[in-house]
PDB file of N, CA and C in Angstrom:
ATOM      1  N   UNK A   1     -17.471 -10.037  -3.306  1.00  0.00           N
ATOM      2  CA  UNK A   1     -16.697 -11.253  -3.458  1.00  0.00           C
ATOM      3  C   UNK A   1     -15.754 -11.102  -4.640  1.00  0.00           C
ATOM      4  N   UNK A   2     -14.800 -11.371  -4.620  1.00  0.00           N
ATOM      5  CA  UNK A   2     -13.485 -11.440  -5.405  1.00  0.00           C
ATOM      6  C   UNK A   2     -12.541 -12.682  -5.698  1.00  0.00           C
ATOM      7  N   UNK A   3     -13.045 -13.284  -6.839  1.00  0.00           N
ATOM      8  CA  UNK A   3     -12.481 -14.500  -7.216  1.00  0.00           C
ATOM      9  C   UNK A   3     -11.482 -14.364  -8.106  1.00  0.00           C
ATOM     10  N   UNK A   4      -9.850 -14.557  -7.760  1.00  0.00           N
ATOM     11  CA  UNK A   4      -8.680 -14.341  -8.442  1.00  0.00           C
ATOM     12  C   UNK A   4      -7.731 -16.502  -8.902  1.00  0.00           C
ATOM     13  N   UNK A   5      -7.593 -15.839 -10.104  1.00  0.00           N
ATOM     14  CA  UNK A   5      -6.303 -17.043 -10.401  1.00  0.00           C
ATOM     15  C   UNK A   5      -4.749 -16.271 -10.265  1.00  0.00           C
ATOM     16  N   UNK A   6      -4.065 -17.392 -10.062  1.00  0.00           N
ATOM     17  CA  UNK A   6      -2.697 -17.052  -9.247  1.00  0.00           C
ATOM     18  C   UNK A   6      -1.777 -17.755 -10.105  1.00  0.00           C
ATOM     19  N   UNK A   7      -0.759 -17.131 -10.412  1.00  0.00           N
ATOM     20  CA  UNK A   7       0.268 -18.146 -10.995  1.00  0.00           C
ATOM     21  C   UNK A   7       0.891 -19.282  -9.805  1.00  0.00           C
ATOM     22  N   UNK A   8       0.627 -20.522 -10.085  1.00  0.00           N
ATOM     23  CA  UNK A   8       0.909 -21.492  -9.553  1.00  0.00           C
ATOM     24  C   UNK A   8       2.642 -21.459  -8.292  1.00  0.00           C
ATOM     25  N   UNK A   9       3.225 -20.854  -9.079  1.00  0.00           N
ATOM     26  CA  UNK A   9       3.923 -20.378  -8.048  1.00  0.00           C
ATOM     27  C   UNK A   9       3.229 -19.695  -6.810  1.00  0.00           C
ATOM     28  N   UNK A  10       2.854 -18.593  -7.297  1.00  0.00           N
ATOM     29  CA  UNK A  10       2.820 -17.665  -5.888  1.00  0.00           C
ATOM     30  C   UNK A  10       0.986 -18.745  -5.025  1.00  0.00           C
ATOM     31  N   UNK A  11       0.471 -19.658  -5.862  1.00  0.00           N
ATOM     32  CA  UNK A  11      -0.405 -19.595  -4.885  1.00  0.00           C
ATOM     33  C   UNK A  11       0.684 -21.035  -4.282  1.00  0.00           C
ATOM     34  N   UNK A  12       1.464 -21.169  -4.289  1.00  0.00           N
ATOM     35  CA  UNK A  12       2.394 -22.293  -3.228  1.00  0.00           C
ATOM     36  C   UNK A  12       3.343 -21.731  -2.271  1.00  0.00           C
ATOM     37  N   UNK A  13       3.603 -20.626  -2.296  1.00  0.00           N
ATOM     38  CA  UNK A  13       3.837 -19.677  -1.579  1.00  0.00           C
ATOM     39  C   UNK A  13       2.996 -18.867  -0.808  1.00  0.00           C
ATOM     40  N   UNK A  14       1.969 -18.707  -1.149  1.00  0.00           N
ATOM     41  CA  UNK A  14       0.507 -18.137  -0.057  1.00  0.00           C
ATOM     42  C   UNK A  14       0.200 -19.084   0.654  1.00  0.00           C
ATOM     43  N   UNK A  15       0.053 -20.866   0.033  1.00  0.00           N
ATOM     44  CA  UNK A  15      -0.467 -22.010   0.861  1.00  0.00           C
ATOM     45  C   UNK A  15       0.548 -22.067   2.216  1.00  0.00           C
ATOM     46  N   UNK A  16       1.986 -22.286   1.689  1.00  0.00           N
ATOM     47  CA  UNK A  16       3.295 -22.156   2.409  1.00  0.00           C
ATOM     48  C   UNK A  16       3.284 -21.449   3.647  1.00  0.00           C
ATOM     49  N   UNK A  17       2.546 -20.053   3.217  1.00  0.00           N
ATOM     50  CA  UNK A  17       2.970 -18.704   4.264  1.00  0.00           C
ATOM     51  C   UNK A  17       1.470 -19.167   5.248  1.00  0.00           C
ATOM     52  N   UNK A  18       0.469 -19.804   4.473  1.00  0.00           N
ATOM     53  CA  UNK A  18      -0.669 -19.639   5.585  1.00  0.00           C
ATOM     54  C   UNK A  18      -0.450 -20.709   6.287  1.00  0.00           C
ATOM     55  N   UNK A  19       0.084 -21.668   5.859  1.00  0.00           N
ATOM     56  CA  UNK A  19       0.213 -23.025   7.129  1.00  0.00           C
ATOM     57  C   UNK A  19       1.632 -22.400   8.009  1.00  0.00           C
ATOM     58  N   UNK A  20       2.256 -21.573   8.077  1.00  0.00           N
ATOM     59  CA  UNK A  20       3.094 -21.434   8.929  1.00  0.00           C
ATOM     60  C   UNK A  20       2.541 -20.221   9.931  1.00  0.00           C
ATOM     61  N   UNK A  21       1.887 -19.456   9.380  1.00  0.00           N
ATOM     62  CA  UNK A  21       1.334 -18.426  10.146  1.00  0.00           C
ATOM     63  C   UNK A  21      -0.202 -19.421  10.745  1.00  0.00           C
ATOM     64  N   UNK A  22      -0.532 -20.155  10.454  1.00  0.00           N
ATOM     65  CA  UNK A  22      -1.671 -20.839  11.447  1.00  0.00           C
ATOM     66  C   UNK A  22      -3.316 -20.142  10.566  1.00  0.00           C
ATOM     67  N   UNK A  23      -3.137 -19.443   9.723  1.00  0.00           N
ATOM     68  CA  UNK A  23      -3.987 -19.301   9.316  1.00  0.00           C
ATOM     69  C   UNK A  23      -4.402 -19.659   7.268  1.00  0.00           C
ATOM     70  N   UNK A  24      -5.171 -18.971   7.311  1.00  0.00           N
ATOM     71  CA  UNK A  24      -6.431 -19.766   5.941  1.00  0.00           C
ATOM     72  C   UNK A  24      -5.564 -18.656   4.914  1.00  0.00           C
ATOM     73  N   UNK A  25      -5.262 -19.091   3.550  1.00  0.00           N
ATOM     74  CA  UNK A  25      -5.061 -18.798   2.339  1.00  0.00           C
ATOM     75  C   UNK A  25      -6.123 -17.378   2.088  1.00  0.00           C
ATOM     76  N   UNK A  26      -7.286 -17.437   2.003  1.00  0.00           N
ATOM     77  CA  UNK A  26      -7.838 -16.256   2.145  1.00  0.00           C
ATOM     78  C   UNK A  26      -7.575 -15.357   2.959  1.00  0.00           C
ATOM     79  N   UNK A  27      -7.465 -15.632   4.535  1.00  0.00           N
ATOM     80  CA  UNK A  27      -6.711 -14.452   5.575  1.00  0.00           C
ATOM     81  C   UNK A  27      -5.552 -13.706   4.710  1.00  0.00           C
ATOM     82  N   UNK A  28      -4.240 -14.743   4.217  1.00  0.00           N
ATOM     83  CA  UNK A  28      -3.266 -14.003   4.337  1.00  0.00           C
ATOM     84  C   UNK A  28      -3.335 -13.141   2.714  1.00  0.00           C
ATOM     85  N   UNK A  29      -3.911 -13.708   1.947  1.00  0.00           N
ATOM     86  CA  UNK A  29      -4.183 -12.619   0.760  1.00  0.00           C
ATOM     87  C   UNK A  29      -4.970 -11.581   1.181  1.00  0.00           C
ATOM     88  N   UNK A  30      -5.740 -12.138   1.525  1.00  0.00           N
ATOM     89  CA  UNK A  30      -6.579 -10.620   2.064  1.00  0.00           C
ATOM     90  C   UNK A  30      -6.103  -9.497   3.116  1.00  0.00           C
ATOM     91  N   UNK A  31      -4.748  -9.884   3.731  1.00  0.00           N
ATOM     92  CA  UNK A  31      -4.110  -9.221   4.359  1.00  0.00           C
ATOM     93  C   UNK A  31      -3.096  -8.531   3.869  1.00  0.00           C
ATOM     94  N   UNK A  32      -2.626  -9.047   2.700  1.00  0.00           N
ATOM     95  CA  UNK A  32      -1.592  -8.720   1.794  1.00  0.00           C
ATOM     96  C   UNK A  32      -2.568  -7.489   0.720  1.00  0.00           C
ATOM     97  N   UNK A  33      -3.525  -7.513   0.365  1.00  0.00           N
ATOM     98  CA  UNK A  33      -4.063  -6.851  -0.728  1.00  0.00           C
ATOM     99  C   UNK A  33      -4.362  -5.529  -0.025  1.00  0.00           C
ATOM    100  N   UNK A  34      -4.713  -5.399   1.535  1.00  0.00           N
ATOM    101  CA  UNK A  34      -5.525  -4.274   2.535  1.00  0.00           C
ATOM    102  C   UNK A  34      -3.978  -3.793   2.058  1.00  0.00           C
ATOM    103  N   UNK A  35      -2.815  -4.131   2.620  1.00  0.00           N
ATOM    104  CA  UNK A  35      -1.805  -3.750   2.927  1.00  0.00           C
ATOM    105  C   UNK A  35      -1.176  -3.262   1.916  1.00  0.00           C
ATOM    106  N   UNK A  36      -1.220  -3.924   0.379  1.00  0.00           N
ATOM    107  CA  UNK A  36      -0.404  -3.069  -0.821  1.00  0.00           C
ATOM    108  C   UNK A  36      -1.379  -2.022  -1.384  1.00  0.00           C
ATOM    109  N   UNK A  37      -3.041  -1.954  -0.867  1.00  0.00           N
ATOM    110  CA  UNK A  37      -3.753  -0.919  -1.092  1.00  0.00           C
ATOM    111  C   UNK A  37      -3.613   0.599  -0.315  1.00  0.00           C
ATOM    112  N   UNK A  38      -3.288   0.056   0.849  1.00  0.00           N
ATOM    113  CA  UNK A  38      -3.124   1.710   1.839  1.00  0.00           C
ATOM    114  C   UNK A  38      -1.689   1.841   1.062  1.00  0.00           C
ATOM    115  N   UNK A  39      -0.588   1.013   0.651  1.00  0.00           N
ATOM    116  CA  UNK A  39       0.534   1.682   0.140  1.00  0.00           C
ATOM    117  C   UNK A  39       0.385   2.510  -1.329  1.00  0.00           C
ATOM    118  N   UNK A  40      -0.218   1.770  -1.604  1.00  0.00           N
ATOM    119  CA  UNK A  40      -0.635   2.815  -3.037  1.00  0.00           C
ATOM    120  C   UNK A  40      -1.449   3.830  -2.656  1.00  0.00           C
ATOM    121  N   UNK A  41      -2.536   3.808  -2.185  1.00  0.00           N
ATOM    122  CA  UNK A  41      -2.762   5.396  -1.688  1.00  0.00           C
ATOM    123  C   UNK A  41      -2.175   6.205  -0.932  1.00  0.00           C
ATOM    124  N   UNK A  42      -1.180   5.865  -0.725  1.00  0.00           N
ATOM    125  CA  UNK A  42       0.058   6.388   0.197  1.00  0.00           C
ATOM    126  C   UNK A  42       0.572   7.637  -1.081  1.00  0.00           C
ATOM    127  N   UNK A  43       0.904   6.284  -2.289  1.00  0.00           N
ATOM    128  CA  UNK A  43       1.525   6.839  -3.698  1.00  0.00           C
ATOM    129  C   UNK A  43       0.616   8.177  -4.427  1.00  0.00           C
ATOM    130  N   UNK A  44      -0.017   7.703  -4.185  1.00  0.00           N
ATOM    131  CA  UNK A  44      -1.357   8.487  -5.209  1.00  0.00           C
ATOM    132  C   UNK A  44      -1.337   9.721  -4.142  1.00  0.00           C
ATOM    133  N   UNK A  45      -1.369  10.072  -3.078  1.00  0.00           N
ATOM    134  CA  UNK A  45      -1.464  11.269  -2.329  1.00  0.00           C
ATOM    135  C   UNK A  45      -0.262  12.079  -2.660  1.00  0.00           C
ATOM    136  N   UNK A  46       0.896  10.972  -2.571  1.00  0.00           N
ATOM    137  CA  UNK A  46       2.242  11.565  -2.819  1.00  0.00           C
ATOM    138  C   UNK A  46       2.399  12.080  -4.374  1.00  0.00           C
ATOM    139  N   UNK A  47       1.940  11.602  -5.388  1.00  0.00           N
ATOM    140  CA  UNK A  47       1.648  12.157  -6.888  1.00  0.00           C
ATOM    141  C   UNK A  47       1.110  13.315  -6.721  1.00  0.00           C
ATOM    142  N   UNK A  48      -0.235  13.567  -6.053  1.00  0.00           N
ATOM    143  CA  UNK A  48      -1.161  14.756  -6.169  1.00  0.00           C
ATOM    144  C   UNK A  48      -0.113  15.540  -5.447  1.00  0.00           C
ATOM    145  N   UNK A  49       0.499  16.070  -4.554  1.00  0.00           N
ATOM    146  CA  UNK A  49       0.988  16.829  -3.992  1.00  0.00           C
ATOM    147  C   UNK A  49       1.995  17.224  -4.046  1.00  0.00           C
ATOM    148  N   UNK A  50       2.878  16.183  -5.246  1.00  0.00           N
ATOM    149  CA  UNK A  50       4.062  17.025  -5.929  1.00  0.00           C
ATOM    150  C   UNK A  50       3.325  17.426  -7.084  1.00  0.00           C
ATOM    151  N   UNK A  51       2.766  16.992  -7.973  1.00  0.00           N
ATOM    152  CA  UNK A  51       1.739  17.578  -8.678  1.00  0.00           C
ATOM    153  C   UNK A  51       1.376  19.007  -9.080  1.00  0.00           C
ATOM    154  N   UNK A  52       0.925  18.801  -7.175  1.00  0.00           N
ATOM    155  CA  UNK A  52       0.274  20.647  -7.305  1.00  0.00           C
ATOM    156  C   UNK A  52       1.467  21.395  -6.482  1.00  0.00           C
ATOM    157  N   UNK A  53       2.387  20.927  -6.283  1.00  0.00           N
ATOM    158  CA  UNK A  53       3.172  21.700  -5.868  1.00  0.00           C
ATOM    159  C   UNK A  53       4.802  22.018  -7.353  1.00  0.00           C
ATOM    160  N   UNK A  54       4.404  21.445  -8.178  1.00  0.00           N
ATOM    161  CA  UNK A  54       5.415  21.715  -9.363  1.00  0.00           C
ATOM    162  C   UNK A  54       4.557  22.469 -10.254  1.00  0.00           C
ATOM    163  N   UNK A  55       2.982  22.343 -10.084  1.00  0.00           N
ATOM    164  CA  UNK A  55       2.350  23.288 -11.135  1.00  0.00           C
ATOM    165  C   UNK A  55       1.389  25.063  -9.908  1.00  0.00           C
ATOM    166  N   UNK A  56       2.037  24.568  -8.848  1.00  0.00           N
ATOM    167  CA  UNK A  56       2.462  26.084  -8.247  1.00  0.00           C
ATOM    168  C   UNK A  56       0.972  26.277  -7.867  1.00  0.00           C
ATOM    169  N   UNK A  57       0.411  24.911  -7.277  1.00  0.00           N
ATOM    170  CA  UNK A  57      -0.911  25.294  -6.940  1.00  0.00           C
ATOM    171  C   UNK A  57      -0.616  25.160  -5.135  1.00  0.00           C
ATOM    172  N   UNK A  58       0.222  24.562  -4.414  1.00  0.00           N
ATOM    173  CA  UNK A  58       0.835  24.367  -2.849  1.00  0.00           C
ATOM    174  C   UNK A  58       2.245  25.110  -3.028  1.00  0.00           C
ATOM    175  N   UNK A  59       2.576  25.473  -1.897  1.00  0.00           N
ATOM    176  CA  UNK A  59       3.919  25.922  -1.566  1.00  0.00           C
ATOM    177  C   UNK A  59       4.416  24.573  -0.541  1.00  0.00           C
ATOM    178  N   UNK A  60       5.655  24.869  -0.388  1.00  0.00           N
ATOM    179  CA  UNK A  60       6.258  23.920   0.682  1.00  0.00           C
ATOM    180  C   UNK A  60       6.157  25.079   2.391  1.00  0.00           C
ATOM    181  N   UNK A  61       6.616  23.976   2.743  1.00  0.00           N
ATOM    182  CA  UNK A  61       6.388  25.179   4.449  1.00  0.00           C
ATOM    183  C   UNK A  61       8.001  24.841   4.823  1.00  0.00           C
ATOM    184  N   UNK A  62       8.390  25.604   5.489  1.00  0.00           N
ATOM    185  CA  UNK A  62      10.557  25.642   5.983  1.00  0.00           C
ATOM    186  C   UNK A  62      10.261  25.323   7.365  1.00  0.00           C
ATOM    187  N   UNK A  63      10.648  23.846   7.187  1.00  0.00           N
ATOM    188  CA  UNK A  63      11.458  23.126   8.838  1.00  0.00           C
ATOM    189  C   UNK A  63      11.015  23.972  10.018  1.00  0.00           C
ATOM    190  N   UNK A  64      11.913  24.905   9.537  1.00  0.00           N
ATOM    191  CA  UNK A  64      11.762  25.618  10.798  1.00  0.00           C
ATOM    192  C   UNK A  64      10.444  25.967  11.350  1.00  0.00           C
ATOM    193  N   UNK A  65       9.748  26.770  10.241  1.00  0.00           N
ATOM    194  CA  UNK A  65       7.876  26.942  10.549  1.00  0.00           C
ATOM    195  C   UNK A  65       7.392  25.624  10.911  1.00  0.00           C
ATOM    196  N   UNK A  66       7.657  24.101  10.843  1.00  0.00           N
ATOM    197  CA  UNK A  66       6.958  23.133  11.432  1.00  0.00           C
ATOM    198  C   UNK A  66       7.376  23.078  12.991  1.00  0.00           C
ATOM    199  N   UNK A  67       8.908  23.367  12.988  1.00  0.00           N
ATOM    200  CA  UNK A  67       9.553  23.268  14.031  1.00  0.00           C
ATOM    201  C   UNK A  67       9.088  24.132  15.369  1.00  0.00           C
ATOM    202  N   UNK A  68       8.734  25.315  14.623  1.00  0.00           N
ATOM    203  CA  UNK A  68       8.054  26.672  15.600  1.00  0.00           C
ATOM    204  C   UNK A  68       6.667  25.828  16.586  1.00  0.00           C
ATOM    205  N   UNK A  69       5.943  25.361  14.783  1.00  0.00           N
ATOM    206  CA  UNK A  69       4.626  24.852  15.355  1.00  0.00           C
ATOM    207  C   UNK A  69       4.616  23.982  16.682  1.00  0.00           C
TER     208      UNK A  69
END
């Protein structure tokens, strides 16, 4: 369980967005938080892998070798 305070703005803007979408204030945060979480691990994969590819631990692969594949 995860109990958050909101700056009064944005929770009138979550109330806003859930009565127009038909659903509950909890749905749409909790849909919003799944959703900026897979984007940040999106980030964090994308860090590690320039990462190890500027400290020469990955190579890149050439177009073309994906293209072959």
């Amino acid at each position: 369980m995860l109990a958050i305070s909101l700056p009064e703005k944005i929770e009138e803007r979550l109330e806003r967005l859930a009565k127009r979408a038909g659903r509950s204030k909890a749905y749409c945060a909790r849909q919003a938080i799944i959703e900026h979480i897979e984007d940040l691990d999106d980030v964090v994969i994308a860090d590690k892998r320039l990462d190890n590819l500027r400290t020469g631990k990955t190579r890149t692969v050439p177009l073309s070798r994906l293209l072959r594949k």
